[in-house]
Protein backbone atom coordinates (compact mmCIF):
# COMPACT_ATOMS: atom_id res chain seq x y z
CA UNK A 1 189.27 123.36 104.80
CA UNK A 2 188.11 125.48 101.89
CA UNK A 3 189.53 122.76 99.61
CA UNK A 4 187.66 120.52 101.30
CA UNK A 5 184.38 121.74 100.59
CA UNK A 6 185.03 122.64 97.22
CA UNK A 7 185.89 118.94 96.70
CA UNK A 8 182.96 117.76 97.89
CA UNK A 9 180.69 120.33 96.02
CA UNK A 10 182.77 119.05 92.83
CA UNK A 11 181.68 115.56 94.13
CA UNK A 12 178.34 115.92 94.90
CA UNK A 13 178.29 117.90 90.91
CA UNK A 14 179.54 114.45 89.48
CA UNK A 15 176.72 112.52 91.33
CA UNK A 16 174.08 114.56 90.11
CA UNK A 17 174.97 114.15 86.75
CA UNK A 18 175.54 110.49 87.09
CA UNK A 19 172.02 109.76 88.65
CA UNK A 20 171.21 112.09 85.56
CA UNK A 21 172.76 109.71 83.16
CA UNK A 22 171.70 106.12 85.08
CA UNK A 23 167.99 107.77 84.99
CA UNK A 24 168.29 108.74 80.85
CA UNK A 25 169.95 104.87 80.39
CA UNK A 26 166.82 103.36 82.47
CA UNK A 27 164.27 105.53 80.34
CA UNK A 28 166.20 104.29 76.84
CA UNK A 29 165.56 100.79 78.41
CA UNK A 30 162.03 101.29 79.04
CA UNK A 31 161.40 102.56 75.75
CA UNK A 32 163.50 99.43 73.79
CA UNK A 33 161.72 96.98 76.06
CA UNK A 34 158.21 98.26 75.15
CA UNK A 35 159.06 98.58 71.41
CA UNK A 36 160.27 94.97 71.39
CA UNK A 37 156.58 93.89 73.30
CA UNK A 38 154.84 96.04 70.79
CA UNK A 39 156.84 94.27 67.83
CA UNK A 40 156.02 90.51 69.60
CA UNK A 41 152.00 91.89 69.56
CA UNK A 42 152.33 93.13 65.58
CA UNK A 43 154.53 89.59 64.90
CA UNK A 44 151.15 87.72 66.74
CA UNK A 45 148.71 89.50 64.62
CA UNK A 46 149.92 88.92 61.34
CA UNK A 47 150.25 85.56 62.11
CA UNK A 48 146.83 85.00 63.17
CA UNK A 49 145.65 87.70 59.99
CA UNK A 50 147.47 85.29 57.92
CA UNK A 51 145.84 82.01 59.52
CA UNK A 52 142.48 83.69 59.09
CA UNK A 53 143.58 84.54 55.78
CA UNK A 54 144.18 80.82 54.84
CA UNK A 55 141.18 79.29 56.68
CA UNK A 56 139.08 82.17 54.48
CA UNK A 57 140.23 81.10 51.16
CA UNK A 58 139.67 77.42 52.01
CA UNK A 59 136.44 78.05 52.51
CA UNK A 60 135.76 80.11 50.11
CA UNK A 61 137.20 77.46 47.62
CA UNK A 62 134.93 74.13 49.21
CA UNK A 63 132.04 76.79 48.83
CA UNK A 64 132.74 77.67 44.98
CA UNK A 65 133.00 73.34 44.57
CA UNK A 66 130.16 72.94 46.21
CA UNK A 67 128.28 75.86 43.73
CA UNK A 68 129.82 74.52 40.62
CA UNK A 69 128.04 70.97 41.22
CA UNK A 70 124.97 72.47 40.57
CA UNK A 71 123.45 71.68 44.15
CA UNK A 72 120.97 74.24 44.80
CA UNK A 73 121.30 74.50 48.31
CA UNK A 74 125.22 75.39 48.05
CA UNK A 75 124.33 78.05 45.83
CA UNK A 76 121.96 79.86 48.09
CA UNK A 77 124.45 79.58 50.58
CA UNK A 78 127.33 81.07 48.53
CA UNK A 79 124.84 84.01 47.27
CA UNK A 80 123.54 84.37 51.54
CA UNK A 81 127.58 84.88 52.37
CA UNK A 82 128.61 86.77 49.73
CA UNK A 83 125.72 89.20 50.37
CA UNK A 84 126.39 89.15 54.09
CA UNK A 85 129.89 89.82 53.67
CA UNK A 86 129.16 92.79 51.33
CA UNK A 87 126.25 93.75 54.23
CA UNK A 88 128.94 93.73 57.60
CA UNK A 89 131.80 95.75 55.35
CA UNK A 90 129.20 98.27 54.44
CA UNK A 91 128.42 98.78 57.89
CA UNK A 92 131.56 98.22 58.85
CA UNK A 93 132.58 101.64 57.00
CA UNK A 94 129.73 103.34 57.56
CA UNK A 95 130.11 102.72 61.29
CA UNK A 96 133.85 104.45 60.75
CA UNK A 97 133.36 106.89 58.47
């Protein structure tokens, strides 16, 4: 009888370690799952840095054509976003700093 309840002290031993085990596994799982969700969001936004990126150049570009024909007009706007650009990044930093 004694070697009956020693058994299932032994047994119930085992199962705590097991459930100890299953619930370490299910945290590692967890953890891989919300890196690989965090790694999809980083893979999104440098895509969308990198669009932005593109569609700023282009711009940039048709604006520096549009100066170098002499047109008046384009040149004011060129010199009106070049100064606002400098005007949000100072604030921009100032605002962090």
């Amino acid at each position: 009888m004694a070697e009956a309840y020693e058994r299932e002290r032994q047994n119930d031993a085992r199962l705590d370690e097991l459930s100890a085990k299953v619930s370490a596994l299910r945290g590692v799982t967890i953890d891989i799952y919300d890196n690989a969700r965090a790694q999809d969001v980083i893979d999104n936004t440098n895509d969308t840095f990198s669009s932005m990126s593109s569609q700023l150049a282009s711009g940039a570009g048709r604006m520096t054509r549009m100066a170098a024909s002499g047109n008046r007009v384009a040149i004011l706007k060129l010199a009106a976003t070049i100064i606002g650009v400098f005007l949000v990044l100072y604030y921009a930093l100032k605002l962090f700093l």
